[in-house]
PDB file of N, CA and C in Angstrom:
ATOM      1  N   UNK A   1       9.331   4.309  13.357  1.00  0.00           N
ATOM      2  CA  UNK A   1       8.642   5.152  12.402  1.00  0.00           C
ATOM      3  C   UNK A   1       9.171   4.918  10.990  1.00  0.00           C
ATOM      4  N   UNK A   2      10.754   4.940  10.911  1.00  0.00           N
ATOM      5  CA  UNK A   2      10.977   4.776   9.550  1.00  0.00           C
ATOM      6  C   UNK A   2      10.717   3.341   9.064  1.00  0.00           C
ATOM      7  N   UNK A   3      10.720   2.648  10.566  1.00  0.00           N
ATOM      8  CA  UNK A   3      10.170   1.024   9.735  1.00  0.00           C
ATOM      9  C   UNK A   3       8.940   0.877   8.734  1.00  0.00           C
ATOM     10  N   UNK A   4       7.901   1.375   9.221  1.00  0.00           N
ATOM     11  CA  UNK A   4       6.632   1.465   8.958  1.00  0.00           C
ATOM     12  C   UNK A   4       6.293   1.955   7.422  1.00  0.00           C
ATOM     13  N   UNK A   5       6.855   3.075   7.806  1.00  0.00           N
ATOM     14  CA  UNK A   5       7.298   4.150   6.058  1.00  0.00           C
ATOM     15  C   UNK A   5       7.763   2.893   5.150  1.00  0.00           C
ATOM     16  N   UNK A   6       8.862   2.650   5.200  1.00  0.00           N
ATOM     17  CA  UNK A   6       9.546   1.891   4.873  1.00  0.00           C
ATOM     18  C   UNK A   6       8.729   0.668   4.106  1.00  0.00           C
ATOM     19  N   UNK A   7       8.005  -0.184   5.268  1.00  0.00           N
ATOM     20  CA  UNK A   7       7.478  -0.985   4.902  1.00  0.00           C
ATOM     21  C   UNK A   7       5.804  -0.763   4.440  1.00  0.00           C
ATOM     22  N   UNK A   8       5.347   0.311   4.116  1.00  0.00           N
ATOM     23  CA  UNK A   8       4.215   0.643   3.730  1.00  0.00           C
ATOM     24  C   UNK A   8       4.452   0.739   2.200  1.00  0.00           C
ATOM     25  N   UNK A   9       5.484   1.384   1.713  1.00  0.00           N
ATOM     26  CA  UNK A   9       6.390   2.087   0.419  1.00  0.00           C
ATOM     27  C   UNK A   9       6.706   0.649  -0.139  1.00  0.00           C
ATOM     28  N   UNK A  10       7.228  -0.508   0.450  1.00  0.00           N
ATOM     29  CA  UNK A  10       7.802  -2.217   0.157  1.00  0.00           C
ATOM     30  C   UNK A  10       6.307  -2.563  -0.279  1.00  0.00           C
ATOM     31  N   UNK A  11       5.533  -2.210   0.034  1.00  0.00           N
ATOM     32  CA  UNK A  11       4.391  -3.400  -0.213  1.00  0.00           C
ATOM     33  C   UNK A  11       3.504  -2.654  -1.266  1.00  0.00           C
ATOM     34  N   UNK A  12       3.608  -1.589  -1.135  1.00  0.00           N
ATOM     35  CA  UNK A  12       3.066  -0.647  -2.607  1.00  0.00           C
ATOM     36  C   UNK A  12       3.751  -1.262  -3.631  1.00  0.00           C
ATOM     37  N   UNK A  13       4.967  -1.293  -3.682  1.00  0.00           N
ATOM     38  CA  UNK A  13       5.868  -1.928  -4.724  1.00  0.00           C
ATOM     39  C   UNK A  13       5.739  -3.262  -5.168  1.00  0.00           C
ATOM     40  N   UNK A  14       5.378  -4.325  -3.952  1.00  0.00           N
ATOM     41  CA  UNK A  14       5.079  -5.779  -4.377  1.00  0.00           C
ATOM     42  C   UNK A  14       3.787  -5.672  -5.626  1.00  0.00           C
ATOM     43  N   UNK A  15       2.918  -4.798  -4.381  1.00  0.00           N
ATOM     44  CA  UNK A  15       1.314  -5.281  -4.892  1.00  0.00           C
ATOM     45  C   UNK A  15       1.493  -4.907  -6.513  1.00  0.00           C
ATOM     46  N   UNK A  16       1.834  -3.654  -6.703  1.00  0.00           N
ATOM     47  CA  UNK A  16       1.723  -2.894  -8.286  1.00  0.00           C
ATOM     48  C   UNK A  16       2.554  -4.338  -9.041  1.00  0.00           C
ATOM     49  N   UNK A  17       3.987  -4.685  -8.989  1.00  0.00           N
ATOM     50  CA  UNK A  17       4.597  -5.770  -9.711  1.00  0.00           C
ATOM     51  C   UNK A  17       3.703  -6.990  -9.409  1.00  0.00           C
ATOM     52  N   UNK A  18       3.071  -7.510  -8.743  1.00  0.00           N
ATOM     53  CA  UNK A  18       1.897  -8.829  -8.713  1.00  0.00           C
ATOM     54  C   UNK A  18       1.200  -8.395  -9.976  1.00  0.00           C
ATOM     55  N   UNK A  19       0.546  -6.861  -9.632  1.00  0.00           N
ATOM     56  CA  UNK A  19      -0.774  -6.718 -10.210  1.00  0.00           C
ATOM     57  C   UNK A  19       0.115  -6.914 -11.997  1.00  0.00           C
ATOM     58  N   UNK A  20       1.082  -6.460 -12.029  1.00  0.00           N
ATOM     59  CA  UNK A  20       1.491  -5.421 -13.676  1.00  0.00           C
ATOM     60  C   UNK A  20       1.714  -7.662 -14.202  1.00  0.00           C
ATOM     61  N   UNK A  21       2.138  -8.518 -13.062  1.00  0.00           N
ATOM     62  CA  UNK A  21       2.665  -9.755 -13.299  1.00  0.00           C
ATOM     63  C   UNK A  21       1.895 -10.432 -14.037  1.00  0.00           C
ATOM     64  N   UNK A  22       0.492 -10.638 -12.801  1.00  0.00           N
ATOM     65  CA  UNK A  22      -0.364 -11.769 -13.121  1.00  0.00           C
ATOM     66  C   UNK A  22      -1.765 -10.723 -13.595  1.00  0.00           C
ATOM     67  N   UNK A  23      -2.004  -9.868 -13.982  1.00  0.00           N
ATOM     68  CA  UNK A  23      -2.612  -9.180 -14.694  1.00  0.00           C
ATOM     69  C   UNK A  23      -4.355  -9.754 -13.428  1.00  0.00           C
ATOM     70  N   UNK A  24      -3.905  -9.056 -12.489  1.00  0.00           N
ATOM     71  CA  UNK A  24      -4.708  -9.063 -10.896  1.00  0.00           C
ATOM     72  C   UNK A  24      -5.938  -8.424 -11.507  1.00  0.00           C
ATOM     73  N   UNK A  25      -7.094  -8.821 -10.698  1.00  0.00           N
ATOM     74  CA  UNK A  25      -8.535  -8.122 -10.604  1.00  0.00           C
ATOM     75  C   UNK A  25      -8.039  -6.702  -9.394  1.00  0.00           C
ATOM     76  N   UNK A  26      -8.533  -5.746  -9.340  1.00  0.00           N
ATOM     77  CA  UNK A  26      -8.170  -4.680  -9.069  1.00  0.00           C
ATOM     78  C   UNK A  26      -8.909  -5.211  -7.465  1.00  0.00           C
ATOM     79  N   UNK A  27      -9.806  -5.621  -7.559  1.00  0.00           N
ATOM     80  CA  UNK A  27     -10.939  -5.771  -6.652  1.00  0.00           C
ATOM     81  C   UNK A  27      -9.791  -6.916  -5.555  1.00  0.00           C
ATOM     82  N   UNK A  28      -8.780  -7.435  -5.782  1.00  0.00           N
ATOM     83  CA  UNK A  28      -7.892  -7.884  -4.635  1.00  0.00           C
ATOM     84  C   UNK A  28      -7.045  -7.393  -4.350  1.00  0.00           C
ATOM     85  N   UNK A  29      -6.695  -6.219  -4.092  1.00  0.00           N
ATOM     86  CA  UNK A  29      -5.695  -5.772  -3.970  1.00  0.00           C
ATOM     87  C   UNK A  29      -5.511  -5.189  -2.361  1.00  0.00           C
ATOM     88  N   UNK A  30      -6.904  -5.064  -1.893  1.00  0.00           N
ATOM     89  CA  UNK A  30      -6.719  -4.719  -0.617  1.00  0.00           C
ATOM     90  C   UNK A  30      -6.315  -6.165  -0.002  1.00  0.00           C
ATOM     91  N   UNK A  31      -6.667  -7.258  -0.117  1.00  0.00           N
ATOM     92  CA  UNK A  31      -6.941  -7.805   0.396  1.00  0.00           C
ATOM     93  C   UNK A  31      -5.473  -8.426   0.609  1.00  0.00           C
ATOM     94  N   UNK A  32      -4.138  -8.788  -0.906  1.00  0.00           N
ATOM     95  CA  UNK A  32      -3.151  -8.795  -1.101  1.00  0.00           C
ATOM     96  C   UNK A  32      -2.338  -8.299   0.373  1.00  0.00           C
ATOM     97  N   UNK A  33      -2.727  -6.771  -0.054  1.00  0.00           N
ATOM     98  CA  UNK A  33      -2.143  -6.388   0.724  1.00  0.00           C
ATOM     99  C   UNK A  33      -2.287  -6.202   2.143  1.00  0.00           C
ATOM    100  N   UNK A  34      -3.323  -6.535   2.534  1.00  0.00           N
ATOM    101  CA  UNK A  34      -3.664  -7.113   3.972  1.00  0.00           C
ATOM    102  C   UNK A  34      -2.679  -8.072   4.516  1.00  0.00           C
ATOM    103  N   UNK A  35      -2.707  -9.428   3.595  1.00  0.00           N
ATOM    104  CA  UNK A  35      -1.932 -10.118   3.756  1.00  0.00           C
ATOM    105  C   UNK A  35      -0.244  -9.978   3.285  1.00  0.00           C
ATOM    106  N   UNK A  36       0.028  -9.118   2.929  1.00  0.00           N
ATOM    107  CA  UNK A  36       1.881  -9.066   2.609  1.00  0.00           C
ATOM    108  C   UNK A  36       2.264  -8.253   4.056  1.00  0.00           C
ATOM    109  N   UNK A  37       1.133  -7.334   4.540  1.00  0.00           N
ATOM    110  CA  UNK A  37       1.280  -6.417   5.529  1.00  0.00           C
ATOM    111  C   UNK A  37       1.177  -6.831   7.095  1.00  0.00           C
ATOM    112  N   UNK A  38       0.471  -8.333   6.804  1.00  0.00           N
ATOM    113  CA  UNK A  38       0.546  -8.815   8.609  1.00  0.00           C
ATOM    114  C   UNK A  38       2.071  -9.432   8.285  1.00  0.00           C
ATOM    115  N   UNK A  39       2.256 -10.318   6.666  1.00  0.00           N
ATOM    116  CA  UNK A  39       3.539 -10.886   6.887  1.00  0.00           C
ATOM    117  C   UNK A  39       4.770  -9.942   7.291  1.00  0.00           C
ATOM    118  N   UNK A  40       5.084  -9.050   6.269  1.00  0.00           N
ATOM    119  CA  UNK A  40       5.514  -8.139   6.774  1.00  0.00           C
ATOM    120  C   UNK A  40       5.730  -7.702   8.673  1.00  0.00           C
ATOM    121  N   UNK A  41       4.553  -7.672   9.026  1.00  0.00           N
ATOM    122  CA  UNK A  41       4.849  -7.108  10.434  1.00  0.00           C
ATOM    123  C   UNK A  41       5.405  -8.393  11.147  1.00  0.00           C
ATOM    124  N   UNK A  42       5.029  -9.399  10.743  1.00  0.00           N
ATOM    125  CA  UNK A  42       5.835 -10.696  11.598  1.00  0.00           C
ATOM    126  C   UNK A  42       7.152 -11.182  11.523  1.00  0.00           C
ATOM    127  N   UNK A  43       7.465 -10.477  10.091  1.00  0.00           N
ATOM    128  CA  UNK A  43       9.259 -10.022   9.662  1.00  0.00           C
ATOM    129  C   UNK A  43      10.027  -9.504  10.481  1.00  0.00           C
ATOM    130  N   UNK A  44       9.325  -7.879  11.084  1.00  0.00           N
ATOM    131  CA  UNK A  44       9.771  -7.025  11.305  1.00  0.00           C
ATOM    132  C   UNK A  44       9.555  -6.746  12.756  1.00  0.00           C
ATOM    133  N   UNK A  45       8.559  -8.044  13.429  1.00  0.00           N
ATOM    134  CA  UNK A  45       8.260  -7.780  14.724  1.00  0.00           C
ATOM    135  C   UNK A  45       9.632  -8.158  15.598  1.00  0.00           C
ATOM    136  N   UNK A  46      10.732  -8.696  15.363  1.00  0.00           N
ATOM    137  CA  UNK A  46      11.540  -9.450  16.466  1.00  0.00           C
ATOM    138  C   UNK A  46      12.205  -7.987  16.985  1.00  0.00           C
ATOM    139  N   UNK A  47      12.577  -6.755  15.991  1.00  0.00           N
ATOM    140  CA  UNK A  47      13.023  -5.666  16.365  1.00  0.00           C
ATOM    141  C   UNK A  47      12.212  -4.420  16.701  1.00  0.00           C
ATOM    142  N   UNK A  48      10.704  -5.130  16.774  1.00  0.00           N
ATOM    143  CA  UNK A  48      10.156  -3.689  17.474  1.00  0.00           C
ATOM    144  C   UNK A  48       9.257  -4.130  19.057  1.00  0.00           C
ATOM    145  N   UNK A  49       9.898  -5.732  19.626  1.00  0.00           N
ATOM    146  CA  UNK A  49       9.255  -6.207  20.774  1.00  0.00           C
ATOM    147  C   UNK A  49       8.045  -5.740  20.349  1.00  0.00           C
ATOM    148  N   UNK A  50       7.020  -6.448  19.797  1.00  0.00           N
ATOM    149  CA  UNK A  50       5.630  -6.341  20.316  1.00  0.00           C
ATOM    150  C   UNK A  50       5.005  -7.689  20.121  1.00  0.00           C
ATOM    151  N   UNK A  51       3.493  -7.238  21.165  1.00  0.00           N
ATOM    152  CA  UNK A  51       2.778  -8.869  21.483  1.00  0.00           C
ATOM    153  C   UNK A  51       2.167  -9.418  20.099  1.00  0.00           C
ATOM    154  N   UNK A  52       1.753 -10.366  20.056  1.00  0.00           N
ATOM    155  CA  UNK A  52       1.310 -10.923  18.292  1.00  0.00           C
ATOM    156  C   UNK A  52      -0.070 -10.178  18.430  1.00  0.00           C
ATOM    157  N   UNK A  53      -0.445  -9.839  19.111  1.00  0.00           N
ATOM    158  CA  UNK A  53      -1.851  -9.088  18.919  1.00  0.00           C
ATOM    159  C   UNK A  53      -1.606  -7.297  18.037  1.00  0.00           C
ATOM    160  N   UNK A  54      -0.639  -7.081  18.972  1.00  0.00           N
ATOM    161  CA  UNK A  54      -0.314  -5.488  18.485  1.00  0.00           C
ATOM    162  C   UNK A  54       0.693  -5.851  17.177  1.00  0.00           C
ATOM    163  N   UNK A  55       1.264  -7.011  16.620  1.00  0.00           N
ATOM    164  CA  UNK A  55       1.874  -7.274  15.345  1.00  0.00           C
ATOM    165  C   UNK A  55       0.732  -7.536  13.981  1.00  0.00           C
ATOM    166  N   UNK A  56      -0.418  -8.037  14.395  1.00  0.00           N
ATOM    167  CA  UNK A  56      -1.682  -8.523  13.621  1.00  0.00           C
ATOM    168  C   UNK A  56      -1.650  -6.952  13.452  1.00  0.00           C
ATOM    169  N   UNK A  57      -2.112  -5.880  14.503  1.00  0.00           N
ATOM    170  CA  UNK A  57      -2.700  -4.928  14.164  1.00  0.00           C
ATOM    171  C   UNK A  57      -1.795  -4.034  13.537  1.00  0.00           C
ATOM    172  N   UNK A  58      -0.390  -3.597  13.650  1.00  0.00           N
ATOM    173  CA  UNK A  58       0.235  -3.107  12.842  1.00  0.00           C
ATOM    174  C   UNK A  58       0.352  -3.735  11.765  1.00  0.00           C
ATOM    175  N   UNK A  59       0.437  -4.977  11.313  1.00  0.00           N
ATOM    176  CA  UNK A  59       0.161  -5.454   9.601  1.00  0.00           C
ATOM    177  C   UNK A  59      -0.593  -5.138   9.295  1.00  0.00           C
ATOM    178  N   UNK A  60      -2.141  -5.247   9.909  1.00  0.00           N
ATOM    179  CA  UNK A  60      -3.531  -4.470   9.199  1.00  0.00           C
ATOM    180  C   UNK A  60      -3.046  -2.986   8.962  1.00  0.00           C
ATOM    181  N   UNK A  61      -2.683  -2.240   9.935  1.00  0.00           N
ATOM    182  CA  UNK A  61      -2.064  -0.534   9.234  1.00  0.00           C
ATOM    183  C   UNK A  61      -1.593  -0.733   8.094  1.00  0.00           C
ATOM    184  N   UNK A  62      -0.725  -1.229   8.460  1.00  0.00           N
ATOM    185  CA  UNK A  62       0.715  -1.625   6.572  1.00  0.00           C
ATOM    186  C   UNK A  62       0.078  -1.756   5.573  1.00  0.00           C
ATOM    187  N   UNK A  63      -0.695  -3.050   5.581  1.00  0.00           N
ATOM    188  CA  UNK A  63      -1.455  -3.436   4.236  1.00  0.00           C
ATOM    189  C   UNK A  63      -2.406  -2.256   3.945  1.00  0.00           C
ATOM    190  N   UNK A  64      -3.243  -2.057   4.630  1.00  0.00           N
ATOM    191  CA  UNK A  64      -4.119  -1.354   4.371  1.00  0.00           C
ATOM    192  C   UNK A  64      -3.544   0.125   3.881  1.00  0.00           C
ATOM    193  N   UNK A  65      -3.135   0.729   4.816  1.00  0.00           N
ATOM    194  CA  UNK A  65      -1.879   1.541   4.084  1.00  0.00           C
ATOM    195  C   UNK A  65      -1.640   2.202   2.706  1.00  0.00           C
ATOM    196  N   UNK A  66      -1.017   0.739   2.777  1.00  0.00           N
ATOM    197  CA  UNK A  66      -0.198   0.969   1.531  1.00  0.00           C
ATOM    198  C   UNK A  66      -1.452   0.429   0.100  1.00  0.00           C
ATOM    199  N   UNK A  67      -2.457  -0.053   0.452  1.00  0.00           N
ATOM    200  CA  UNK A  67      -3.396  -0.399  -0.409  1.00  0.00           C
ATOM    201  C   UNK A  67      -3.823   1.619  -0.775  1.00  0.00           C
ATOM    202  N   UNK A  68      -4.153   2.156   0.521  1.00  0.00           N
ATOM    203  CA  UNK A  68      -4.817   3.374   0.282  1.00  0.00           C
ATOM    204  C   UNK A  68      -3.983   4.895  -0.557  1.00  0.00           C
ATOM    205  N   UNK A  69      -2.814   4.380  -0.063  1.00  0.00           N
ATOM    206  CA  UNK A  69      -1.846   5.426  -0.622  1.00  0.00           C
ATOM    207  C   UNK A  69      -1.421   4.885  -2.185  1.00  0.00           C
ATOM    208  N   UNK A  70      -1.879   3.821  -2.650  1.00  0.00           N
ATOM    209  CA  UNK A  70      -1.613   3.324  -4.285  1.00  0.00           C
ATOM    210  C   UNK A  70      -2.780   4.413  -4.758  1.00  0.00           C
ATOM    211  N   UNK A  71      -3.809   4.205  -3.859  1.00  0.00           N
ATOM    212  CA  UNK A  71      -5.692   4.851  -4.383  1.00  0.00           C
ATOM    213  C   UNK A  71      -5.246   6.259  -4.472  1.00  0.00           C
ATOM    214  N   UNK A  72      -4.573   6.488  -3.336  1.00  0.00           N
ATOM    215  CA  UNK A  72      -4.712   8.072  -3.112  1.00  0.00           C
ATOM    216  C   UNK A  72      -3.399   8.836  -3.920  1.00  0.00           C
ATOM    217  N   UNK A  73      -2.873   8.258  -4.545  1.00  0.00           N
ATOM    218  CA  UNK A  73      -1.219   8.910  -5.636  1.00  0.00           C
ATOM    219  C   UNK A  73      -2.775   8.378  -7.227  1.00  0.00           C
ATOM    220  N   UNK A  74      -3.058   7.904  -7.328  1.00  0.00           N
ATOM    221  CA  UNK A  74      -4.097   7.625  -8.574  1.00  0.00           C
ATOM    222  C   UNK A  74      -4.877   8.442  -8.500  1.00  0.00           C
ATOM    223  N   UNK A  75      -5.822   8.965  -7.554  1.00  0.00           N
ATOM    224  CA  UNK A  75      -6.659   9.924  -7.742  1.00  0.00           C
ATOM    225  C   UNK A  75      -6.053  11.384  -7.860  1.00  0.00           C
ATOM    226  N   UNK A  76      -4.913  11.922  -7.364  1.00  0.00           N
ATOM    227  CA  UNK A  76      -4.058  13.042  -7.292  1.00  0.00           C
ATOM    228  C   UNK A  76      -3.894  12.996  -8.830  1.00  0.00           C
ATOM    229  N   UNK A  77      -3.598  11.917  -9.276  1.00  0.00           N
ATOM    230  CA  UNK A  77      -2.765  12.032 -10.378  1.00  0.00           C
ATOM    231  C   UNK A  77      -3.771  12.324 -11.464  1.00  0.00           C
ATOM    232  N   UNK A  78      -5.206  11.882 -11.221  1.00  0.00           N
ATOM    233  CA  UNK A  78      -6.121  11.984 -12.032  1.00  0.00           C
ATOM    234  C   UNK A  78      -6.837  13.147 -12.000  1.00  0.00           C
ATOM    235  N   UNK A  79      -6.632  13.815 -10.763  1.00  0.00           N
ATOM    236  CA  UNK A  79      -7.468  15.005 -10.886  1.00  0.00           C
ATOM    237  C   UNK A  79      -6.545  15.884 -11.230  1.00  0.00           C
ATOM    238  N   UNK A  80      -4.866  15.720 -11.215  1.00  0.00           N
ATOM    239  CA  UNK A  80      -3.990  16.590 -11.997  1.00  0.00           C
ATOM    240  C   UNK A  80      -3.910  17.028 -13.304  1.00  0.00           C
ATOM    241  N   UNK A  81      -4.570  15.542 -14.010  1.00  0.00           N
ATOM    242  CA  UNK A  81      -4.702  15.573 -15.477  1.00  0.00           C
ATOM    243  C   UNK A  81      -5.713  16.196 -15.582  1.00  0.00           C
ATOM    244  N   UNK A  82      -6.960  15.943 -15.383  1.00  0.00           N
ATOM    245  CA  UNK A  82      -7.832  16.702 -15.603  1.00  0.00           C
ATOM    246  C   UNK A  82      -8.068  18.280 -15.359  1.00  0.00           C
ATOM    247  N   UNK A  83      -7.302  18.481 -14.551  1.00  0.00           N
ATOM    248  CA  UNK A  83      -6.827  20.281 -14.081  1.00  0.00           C
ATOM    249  C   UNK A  83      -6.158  20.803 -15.336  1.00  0.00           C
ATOM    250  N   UNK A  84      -5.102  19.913 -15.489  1.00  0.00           N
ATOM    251  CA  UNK A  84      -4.163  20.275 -16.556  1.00  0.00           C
ATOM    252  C   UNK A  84      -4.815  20.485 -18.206  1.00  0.00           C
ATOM    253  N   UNK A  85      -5.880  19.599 -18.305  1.00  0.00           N
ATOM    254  CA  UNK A  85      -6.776  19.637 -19.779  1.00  0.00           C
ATOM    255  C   UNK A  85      -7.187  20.829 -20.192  1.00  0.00           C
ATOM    256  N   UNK A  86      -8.076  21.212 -18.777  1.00  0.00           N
ATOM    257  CA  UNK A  86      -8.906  22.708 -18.570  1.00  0.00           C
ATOM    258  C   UNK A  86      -7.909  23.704 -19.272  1.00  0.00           C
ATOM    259  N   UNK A  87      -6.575  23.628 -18.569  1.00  0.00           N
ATOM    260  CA  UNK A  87      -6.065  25.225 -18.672  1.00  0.00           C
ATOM    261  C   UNK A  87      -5.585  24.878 -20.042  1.00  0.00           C
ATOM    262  N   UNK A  88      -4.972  23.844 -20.584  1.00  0.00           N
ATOM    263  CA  UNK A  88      -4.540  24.003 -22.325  1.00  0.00           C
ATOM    264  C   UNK A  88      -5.705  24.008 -23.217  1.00  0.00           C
ATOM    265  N   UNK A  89      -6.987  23.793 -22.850  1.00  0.00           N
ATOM    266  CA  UNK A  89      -7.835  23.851 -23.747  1.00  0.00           C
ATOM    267  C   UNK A  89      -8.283  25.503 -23.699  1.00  0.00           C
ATOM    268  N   UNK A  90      -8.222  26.309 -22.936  1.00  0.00           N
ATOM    269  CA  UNK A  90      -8.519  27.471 -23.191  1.00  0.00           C
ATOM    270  C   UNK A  90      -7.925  28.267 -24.257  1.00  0.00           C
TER     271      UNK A  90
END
């Protein structure tokens, strides 16, 4: 469990430093991270015994993941600001 965390939180971190690097189309980022997230699981598979089928599919979790939780801390953050506008403009 804490692997997973772990490595969901690692690949949030790559993708954002790629993106901030090579100044990324937003529109690859799932896809990035699709791929850092099977590598990832093939890193991390020798200590959790599993078959390369159930390692493919836990990298698809990871990447994907960690693609959705970049989306989902951005939209929080955006509908915070905008909450926050309302009440100082009154």
């Amino acid at each position: 469990m804490y692997t997973t965390a772990f490595l969901i939180a690692l690949i949030t971190g790559i993708i954002e430093a790629i993106k901030r690097a090579l100044n990324l189309d937003k529109g690859y980022v799932p896809l990035i991270s699709l791929v850092l997230g099977i590598g990832a699981a093939f890193l991390a598979q020798s200590g959790l015994e599993m078959t390369i089928q159930e390692t493919i599919i836990f990298g698809i979790m990871i990447g994907l993941s960690s693609a959705g939780l970049f989306s989902g801390f951005k939209s929080i953050i955006y509908v915070a600001n905008r909450i926050g506008k309302r009440t100082t403009e009154k």
